[in-house]
N, C-alpha and C. Protein backbone atom coordinates (compact mmCIF):
# COMPACT_ATOMS: atom_id res chain seq x y z
N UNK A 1 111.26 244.38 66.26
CA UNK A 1 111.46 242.95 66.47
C UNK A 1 112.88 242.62 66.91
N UNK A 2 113.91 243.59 66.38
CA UNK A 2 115.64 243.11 66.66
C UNK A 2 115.52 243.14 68.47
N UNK A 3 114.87 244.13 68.78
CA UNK A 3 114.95 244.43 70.37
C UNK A 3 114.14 243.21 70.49
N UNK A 4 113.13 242.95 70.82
CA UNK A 4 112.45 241.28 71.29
C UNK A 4 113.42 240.32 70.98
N UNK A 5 114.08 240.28 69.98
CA UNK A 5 114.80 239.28 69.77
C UNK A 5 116.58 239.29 71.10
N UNK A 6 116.86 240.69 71.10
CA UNK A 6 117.92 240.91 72.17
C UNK A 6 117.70 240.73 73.19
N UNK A 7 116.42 241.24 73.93
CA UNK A 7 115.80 240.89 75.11
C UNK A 7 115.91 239.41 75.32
N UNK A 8 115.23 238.59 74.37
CA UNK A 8 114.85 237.04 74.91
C UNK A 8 116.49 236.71 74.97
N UNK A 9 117.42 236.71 73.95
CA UNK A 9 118.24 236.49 74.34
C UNK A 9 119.58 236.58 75.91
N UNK A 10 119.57 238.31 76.08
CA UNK A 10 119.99 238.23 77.04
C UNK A 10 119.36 238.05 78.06
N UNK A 11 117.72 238.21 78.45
CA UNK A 11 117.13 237.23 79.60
C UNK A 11 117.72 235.39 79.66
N UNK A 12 117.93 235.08 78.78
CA UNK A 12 118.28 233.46 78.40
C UNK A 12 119.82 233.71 78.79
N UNK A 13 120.63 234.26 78.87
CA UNK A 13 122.05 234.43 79.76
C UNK A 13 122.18 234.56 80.98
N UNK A 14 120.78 235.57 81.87
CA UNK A 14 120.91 236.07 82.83
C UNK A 14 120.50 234.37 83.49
N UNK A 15 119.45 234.01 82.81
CA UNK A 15 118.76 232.47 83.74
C UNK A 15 119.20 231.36 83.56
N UNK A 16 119.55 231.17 82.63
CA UNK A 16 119.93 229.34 82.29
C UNK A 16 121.31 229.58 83.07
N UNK A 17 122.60 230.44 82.97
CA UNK A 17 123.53 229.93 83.40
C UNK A 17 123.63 229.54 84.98
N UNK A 18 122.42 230.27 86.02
CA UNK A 18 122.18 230.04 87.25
C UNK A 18 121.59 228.46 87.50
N UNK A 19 121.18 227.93 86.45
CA UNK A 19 120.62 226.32 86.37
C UNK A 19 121.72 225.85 86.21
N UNK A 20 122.97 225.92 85.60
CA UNK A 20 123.70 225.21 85.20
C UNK A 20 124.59 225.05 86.40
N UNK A 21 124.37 226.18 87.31
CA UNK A 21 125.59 226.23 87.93
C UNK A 21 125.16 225.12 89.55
N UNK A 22 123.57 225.05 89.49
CA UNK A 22 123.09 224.44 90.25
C UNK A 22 122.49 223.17 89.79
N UNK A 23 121.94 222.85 88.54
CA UNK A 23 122.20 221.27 88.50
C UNK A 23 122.68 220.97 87.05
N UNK A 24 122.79 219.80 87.15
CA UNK A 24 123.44 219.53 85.64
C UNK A 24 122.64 218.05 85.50
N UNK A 25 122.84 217.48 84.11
CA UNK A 25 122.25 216.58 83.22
C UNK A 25 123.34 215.36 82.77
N UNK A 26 123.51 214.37 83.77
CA UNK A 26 124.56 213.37 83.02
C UNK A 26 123.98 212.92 81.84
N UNK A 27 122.61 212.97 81.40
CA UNK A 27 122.45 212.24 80.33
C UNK A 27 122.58 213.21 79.30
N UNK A 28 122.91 214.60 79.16
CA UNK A 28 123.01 215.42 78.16
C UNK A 28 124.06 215.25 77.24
N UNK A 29 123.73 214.85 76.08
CA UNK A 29 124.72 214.23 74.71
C UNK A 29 124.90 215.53 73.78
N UNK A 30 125.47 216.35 73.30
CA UNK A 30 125.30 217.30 72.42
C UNK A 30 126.52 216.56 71.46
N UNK A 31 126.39 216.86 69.92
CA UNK A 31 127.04 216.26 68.91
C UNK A 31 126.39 216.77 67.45
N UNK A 32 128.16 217.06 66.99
CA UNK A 32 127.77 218.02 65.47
C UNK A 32 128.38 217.08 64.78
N UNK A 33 128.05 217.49 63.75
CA UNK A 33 128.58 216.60 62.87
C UNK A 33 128.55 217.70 61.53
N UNK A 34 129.64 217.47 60.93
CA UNK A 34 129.77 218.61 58.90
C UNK A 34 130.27 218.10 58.19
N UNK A 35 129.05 217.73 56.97
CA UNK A 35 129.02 216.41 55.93
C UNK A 35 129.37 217.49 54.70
N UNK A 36 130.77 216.93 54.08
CA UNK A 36 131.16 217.50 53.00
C UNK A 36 130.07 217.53 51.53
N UNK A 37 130.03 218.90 51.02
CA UNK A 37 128.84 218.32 49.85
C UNK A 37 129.43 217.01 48.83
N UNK A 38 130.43 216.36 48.66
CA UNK A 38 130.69 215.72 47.47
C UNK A 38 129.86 214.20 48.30
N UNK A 39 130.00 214.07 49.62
CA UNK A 39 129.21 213.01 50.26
C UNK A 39 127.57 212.54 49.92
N UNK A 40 127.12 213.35 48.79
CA UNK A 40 125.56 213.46 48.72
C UNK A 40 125.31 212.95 47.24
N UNK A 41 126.92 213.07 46.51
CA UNK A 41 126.81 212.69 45.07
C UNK A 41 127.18 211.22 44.87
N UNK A 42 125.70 210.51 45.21
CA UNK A 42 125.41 208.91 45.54
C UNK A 42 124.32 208.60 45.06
N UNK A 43 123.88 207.22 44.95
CA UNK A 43 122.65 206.92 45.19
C UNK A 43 122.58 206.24 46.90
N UNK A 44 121.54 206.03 46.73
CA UNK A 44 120.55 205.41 48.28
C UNK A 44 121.50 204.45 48.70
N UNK A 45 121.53 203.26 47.99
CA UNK A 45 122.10 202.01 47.96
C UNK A 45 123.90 201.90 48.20
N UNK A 46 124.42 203.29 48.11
CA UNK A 46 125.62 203.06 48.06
C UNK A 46 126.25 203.79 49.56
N UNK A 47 125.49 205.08 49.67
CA UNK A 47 125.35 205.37 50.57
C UNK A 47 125.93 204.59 51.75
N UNK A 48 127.03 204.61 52.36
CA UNK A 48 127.82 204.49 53.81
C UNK A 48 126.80 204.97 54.76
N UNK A 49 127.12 203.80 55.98
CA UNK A 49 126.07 204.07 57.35
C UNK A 49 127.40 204.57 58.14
N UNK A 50 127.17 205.75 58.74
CA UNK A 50 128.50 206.09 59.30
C UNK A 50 127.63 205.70 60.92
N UNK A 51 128.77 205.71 61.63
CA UNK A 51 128.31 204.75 63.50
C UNK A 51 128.99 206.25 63.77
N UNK A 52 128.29 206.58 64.59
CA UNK A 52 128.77 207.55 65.78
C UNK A 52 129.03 207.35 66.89
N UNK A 53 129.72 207.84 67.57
CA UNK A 53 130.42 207.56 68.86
C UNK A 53 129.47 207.29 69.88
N UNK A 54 128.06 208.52 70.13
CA UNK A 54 127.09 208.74 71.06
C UNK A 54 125.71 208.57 70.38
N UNK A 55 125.05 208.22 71.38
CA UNK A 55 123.74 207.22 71.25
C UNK A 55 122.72 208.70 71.69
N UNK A 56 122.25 209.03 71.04
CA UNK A 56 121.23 209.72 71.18
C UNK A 56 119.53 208.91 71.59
N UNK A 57 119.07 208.97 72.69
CA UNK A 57 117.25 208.70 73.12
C UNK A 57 116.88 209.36 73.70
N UNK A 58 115.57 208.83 74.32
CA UNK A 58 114.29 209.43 75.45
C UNK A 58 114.21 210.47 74.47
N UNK A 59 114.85 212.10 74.82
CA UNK A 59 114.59 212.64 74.26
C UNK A 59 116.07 213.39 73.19
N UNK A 60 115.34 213.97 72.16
CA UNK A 60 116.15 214.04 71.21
C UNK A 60 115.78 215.16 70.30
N UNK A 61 117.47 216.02 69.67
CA UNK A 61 116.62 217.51 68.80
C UNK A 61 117.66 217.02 67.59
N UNK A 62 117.48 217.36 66.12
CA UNK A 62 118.28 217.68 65.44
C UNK A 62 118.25 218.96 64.40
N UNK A 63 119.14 219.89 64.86
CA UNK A 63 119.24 220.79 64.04
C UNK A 63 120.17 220.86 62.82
N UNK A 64 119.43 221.35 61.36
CA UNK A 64 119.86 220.95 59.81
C UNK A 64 120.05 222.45 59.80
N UNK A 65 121.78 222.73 59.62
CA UNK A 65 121.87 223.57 58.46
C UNK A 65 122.51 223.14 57.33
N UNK A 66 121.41 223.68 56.26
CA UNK A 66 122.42 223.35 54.86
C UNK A 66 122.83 224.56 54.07
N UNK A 67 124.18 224.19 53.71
CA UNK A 67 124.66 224.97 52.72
C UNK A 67 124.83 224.63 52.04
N UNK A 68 124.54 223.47 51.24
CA UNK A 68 124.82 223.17 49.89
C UNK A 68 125.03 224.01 48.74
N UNK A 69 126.14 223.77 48.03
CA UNK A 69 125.70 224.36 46.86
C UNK A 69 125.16 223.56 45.66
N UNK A 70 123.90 223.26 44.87
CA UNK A 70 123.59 222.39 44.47
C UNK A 70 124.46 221.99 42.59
N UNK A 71 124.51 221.03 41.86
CA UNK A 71 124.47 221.04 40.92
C UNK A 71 124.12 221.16 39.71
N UNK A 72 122.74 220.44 40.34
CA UNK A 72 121.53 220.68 38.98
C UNK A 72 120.21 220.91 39.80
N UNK A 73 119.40 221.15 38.95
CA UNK A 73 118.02 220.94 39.59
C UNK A 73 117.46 219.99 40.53
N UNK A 74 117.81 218.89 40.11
CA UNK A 74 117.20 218.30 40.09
C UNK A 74 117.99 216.93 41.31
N UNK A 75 119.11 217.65 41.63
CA UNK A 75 119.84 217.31 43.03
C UNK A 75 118.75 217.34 44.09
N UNK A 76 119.08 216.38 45.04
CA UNK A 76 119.10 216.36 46.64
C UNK A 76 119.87 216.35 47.53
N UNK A 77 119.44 216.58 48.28
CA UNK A 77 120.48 216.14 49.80
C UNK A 77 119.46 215.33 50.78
N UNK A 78 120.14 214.45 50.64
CA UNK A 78 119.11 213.24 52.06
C UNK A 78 119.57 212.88 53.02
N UNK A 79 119.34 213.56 54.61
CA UNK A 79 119.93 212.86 55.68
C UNK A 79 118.93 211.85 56.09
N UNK A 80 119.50 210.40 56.44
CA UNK A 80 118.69 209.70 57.30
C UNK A 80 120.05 209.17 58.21
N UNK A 81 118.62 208.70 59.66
CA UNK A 81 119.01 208.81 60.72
C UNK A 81 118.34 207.14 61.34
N UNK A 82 118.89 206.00 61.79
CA UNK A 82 118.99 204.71 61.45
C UNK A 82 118.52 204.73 63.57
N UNK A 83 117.55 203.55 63.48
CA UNK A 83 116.78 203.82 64.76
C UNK A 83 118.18 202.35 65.63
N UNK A 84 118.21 202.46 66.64
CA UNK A 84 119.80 202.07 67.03
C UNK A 84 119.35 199.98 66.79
N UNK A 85 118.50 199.52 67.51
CA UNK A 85 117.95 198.27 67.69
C UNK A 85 117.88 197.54 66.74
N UNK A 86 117.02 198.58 66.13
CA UNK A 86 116.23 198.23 64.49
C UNK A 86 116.71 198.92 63.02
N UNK A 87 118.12 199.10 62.79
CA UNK A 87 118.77 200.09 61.51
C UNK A 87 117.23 199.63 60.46
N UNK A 88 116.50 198.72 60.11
CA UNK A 88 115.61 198.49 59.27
C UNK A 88 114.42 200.22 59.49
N UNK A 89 114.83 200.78 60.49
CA UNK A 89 113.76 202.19 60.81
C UNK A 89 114.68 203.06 60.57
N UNK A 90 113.68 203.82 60.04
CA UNK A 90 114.75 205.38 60.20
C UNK A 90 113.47 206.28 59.99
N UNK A 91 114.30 207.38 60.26
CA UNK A 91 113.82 209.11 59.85
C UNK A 91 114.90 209.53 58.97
N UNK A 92 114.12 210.12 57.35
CA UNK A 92 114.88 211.11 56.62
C UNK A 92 114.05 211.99 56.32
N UNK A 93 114.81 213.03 56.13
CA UNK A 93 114.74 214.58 55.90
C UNK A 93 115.56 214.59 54.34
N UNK A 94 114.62 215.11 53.10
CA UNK A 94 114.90 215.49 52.27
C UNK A 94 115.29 216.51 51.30
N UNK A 95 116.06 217.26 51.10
CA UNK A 95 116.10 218.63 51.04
C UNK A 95 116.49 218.76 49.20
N UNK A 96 115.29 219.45 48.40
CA UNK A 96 115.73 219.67 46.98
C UNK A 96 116.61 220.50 46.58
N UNK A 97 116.97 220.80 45.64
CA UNK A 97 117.75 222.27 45.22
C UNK A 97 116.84 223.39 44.54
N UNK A 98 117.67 224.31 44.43
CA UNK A 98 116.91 225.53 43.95
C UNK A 98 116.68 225.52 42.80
N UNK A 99 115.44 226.14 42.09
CA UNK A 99 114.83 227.14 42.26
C UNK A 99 113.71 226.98 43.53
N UNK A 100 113.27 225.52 42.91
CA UNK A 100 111.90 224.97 44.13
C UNK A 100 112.26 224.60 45.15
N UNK A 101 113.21 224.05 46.17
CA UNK A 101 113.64 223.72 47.12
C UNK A 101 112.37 222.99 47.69
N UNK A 102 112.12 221.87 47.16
CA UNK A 102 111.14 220.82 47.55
C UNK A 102 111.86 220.43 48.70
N UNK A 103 110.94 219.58 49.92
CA UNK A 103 111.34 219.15 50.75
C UNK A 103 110.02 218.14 51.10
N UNK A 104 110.39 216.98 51.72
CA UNK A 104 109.90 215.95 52.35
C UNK A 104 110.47 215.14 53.32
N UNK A 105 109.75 213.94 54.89
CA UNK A 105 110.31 213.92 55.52
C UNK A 105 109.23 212.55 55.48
N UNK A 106 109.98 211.31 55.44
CA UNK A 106 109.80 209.97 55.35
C UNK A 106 110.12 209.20 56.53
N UNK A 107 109.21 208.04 56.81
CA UNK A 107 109.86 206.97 58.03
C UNK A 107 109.85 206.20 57.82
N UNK A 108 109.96 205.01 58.33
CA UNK A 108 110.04 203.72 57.40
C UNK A 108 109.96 202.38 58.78
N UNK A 109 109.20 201.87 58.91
CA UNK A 109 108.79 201.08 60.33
C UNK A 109 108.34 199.73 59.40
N UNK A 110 108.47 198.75 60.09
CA UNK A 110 108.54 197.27 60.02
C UNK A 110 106.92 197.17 59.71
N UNK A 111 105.97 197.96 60.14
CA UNK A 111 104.49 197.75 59.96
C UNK A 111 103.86 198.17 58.87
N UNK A 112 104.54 199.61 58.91
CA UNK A 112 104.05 200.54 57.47
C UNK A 112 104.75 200.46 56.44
N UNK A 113 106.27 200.06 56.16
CA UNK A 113 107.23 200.05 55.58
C UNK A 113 107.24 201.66 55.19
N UNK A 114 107.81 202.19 54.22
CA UNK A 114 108.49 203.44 53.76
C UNK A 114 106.99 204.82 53.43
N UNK A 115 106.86 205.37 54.14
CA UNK A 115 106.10 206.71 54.65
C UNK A 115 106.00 207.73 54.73
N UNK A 116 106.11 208.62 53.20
CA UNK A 116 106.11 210.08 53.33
C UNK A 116 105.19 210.45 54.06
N UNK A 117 105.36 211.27 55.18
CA UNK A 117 104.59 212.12 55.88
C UNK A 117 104.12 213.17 55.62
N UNK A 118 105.21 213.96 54.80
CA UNK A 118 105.37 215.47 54.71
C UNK A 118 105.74 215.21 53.04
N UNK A 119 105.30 216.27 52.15
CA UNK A 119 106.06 216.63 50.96
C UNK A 119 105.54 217.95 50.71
N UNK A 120 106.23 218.65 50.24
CA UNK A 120 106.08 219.70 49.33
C UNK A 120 107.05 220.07 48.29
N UNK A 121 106.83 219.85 47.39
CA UNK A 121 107.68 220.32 46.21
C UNK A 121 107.85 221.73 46.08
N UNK A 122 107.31 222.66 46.17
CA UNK A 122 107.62 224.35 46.31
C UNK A 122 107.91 225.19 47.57
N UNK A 123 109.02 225.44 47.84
CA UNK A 123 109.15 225.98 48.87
C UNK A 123 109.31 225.60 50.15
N UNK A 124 109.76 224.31 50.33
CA UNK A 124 109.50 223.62 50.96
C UNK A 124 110.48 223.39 52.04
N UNK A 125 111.82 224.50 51.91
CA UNK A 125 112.73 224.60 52.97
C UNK A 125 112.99 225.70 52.54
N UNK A 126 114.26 226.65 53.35
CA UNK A 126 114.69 227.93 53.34
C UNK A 126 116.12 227.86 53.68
N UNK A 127 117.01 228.28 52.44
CA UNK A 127 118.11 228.18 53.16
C UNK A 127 118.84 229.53 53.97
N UNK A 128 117.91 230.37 54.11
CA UNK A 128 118.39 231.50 55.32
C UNK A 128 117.76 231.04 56.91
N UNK A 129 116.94 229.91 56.55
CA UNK A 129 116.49 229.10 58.44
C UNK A 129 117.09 227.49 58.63
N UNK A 130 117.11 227.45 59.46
CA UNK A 130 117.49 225.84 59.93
C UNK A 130 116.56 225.07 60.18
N UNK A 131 116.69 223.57 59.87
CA UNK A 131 115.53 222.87 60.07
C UNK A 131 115.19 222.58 61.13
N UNK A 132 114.44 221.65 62.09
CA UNK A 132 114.78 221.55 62.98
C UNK A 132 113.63 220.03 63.36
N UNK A 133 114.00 218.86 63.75
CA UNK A 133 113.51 217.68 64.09
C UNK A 133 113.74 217.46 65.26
N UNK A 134 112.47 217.16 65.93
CA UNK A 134 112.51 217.06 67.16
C UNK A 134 111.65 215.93 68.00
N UNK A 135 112.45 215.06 68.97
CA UNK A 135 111.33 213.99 68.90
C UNK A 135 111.22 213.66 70.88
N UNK A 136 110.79 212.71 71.16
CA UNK A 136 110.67 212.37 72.65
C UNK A 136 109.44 211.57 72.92
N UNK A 137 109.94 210.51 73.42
CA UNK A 137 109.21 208.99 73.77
C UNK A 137 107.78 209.16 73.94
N UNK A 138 107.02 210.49 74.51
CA UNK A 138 105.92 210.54 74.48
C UNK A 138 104.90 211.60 73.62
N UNK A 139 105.66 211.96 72.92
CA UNK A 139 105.03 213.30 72.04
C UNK A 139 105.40 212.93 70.61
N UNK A 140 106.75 211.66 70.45
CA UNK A 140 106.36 211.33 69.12
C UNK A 140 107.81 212.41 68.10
N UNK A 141 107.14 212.70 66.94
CA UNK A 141 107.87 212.93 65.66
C UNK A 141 107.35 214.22 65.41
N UNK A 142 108.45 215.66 65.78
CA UNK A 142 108.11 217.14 64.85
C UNK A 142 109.40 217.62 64.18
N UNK A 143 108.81 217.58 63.38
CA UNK A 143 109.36 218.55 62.17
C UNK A 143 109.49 219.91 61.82
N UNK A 144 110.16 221.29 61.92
CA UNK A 144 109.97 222.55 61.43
C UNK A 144 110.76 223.11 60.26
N UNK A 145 110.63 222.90 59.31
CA UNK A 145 111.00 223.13 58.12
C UNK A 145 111.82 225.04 58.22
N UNK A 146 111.62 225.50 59.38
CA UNK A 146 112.27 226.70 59.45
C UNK A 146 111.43 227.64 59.12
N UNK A 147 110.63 227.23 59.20
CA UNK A 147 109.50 228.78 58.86
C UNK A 147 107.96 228.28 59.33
N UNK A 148 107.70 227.06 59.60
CA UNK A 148 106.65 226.25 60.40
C UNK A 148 106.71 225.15 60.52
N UNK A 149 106.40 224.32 61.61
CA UNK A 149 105.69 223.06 61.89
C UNK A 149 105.12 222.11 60.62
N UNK A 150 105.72 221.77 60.28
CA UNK A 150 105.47 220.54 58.88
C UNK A 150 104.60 218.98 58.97
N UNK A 151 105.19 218.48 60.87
CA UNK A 151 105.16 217.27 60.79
C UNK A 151 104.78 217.55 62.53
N UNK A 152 103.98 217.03 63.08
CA UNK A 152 103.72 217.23 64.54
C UNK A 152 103.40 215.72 65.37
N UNK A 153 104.22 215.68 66.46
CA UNK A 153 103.67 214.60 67.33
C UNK A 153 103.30 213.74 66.28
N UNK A 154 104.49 213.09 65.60
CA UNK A 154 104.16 211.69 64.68
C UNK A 154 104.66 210.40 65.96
N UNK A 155 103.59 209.44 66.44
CA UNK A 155 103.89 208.18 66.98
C UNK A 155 104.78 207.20 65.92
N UNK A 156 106.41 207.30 65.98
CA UNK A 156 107.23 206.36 65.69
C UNK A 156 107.49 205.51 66.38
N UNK A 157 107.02 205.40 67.71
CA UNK A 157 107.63 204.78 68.83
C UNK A 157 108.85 204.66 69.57
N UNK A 158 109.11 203.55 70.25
CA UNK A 158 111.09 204.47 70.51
C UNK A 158 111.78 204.25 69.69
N UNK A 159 112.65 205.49 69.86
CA UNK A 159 113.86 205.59 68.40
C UNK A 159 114.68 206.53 69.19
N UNK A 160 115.96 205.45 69.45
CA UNK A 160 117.43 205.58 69.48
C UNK A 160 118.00 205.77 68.57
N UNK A 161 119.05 206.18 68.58
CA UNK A 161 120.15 206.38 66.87
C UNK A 161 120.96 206.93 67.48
N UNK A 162 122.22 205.90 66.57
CA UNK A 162 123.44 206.33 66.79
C UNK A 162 124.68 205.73 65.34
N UNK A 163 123.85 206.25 64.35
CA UNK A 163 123.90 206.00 62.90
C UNK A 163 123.42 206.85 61.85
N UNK A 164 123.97 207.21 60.98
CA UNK A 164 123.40 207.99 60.18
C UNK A 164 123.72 207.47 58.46
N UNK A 165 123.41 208.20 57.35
CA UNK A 165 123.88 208.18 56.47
C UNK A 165 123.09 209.06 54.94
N UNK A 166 123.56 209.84 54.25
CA UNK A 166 123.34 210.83 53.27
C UNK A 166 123.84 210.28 51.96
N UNK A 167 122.79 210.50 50.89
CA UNK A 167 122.66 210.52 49.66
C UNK A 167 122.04 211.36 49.22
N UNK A 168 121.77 211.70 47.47
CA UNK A 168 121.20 212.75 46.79
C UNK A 168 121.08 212.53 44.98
N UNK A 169 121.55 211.25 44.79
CA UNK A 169 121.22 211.44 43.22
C UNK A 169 120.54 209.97 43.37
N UNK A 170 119.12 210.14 42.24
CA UNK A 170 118.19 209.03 42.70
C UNK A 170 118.79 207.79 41.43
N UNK A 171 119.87 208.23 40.58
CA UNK A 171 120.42 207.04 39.41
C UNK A 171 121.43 207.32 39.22
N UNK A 172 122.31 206.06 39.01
CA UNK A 172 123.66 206.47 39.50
C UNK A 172 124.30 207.35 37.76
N UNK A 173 123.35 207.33 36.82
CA UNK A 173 123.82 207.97 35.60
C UNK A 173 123.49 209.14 35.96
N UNK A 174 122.58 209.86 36.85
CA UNK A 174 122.61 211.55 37.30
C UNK A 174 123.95 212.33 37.23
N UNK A 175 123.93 213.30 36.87
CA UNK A 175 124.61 214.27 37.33
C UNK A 175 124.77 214.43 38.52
N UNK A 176 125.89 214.91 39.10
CA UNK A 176 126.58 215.41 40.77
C UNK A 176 124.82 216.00 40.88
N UNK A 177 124.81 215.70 42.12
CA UNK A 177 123.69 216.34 42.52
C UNK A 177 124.68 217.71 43.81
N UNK A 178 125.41 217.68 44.06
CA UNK A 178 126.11 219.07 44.84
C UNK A 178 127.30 219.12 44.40
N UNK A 179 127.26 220.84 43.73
CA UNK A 179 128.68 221.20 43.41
C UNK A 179 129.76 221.16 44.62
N UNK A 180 129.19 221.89 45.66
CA UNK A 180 130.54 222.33 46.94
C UNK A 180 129.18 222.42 48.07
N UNK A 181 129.69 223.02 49.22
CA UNK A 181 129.55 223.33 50.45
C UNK A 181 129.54 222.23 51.27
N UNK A 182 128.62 222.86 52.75
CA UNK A 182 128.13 221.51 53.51
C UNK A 182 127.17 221.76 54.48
N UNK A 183 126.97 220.75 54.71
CA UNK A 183 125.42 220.25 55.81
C UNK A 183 126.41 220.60 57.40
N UNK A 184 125.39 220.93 58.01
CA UNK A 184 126.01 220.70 59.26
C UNK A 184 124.63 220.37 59.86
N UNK A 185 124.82 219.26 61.20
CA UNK A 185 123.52 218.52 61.62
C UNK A 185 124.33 218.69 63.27
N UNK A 186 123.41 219.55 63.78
CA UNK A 186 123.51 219.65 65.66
C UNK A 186 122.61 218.59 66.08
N UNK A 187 123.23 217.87 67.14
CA UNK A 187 121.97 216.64 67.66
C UNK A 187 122.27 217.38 69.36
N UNK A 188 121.13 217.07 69.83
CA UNK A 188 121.12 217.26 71.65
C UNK A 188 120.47 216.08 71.74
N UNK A 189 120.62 215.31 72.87
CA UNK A 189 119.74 214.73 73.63
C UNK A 189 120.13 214.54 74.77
N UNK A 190 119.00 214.10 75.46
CA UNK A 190 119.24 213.61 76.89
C UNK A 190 117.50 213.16 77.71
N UNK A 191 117.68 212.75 78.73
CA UNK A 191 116.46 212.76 79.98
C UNK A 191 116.04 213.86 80.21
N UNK A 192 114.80 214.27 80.34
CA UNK A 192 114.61 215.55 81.01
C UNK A 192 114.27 215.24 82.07
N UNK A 193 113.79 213.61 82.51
CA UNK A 193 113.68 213.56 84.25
C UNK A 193 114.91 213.35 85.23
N UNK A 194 115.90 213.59 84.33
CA UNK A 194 117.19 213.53 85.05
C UNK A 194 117.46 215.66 85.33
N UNK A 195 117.09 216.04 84.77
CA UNK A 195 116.71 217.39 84.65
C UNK A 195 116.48 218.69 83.77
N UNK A 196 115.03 218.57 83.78
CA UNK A 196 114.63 219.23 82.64
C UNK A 196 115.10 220.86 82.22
N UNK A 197 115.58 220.89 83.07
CA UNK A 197 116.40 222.50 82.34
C UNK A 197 117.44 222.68 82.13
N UNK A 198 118.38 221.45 82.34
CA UNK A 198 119.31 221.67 81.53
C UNK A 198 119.06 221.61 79.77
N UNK A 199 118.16 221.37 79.38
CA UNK A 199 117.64 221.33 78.11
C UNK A 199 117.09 222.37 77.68
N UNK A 200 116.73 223.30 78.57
CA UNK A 200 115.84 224.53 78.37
C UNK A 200 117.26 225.53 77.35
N UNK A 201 118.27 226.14 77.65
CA UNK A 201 119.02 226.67 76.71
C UNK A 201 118.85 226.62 75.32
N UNK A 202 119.17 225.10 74.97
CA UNK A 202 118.92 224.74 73.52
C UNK A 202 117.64 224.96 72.72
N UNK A 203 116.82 224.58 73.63
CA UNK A 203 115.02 224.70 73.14
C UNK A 203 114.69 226.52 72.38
N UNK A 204 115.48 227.39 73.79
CA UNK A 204 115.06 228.46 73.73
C UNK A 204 115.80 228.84 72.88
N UNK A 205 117.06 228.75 71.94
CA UNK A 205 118.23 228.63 70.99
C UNK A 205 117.18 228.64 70.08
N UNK A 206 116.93 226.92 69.70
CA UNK A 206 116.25 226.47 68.59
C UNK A 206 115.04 227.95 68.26
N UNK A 207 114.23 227.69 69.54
CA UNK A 207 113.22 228.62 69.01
C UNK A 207 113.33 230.45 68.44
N UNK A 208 114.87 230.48 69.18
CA UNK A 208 114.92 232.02 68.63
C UNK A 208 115.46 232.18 67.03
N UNK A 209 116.15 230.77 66.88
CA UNK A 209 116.73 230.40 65.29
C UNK A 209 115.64 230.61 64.01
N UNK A 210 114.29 229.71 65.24
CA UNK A 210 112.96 229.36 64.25
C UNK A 210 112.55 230.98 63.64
N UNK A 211 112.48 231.97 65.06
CA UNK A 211 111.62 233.30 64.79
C UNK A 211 112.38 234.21 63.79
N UNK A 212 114.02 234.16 64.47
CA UNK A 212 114.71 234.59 63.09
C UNK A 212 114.12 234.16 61.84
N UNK A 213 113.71 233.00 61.76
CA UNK A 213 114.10 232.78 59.86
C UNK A 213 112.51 233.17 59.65
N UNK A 214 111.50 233.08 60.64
CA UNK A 214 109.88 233.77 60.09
C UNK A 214 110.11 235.37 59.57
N UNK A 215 110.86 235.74 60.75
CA UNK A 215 111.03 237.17 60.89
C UNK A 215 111.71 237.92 59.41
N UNK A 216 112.77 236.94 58.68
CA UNK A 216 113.69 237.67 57.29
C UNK A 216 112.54 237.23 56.63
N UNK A 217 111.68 235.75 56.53
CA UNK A 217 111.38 235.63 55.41
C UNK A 217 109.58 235.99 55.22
N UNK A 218 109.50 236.72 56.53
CA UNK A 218 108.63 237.96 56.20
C UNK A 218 108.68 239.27 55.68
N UNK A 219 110.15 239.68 55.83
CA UNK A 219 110.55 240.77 55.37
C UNK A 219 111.24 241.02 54.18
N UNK A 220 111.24 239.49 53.81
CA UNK A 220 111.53 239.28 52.11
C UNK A 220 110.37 239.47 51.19
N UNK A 221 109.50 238.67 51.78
CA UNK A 221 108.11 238.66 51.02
C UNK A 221 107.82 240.42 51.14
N UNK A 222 107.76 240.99 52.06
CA UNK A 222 107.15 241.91 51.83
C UNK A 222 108.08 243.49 50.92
């Protein structure tokens, strides 16, 4: 599998950089962002909306790594992501601590109001894979929890963002819900009818990130 995995990679050097060199993507936004863990030891309500510089639409990826180190059990880490028009919408991604590393992924729209989609309390993220949310005006809302497809082609409708904000203790008498580390959150977006391969790099990135983390945490299990 290491060789399949070297192959796709250096085929993905030999081709994308010949696209790049022949067209490019003004609408291509790439933007990281690394949220200190003490930022998560909050409740909901107190929680800061931080504004970002760049407006992420049309289409849109966000890649979650966490490193948290947690405090108690019974900690979270919650990114949500504030729809630009309407801050009353969002997408969050919920991430538990260990032993169970529950995870769930909620929306919250003016029609349905607040909407777990996804939950699982066991196992429910991996912190040797990255998450990965991925959305676009006509395919909707996916989710990959890093080891599969969680949440597929959910109709949110359009959703811009260029806002975010993280919490993790559900009462403010909790315990720290994170001792140390941190989150780091990759966003891409852009048009793909302005040109769709400049997007192809990242996709093929994401997806070799995804097979990595099937690939260890098959070879853990077994």
């Amino acid at each position: 599998m290491k060789y399949l995995i070297t192959l796709i990679l250096f085929s993905g050097f030999l081709i994308f950089p010949a696209f790049a060199q022949e067209e490019t993507n003004p609408s291509l936004v790439i933007d990281t962002i690394e949220i200190p863990g003490e930022e998560f030891n909050k409740i909901a309500r107190d929680a800061a909306v931080i504004q970002m510089e760049k407006t992420h639409e049309v289409s849109w990826q966000a890649t979650i790594d966490n490193n948290l180190i947690y405090a108690n059990p019974d900690g979270n880490a919650v990114l949500k992501i504030y729809e630009k028009e309407d801050p009353e919408r969002f997408v969050e991604i919920g991430m538990g601590s260990q032993p169970n590393h529950k995870f769930w992924v909620a929306v919250k729209t003016p029609k349905e109001g607040y909407v777990v989609v996804h939950r699982n309390l066991e196992r429910g993220w991996f912190s040797e894979a990255k998450i990965i949310v991925s959305y676009t005006e006509r395919a909707g809302l996916t989710v990959n929890n890093g080891a599969r497809i969680v949440v597929s082609n959910l109709d949110i409708g359009k959703f811009a963002f260029d806002s975010y904000s993280v919490h993790g203790m559900e009462s403010s008498s909790d315990p720290p819900a994170v001792n140390s580390g941190s989150m780091t959150v990759e966003f891409l977006s852009g048009d793909p009818s302005k040109n769709v391969f400049a997007l192809f790099p990242f996709y093929v990135a994401a997806g070799i990130g995804v097979l990595v983390g099937v690939l260890f945490l098959t070879k853990k299990r077994s």
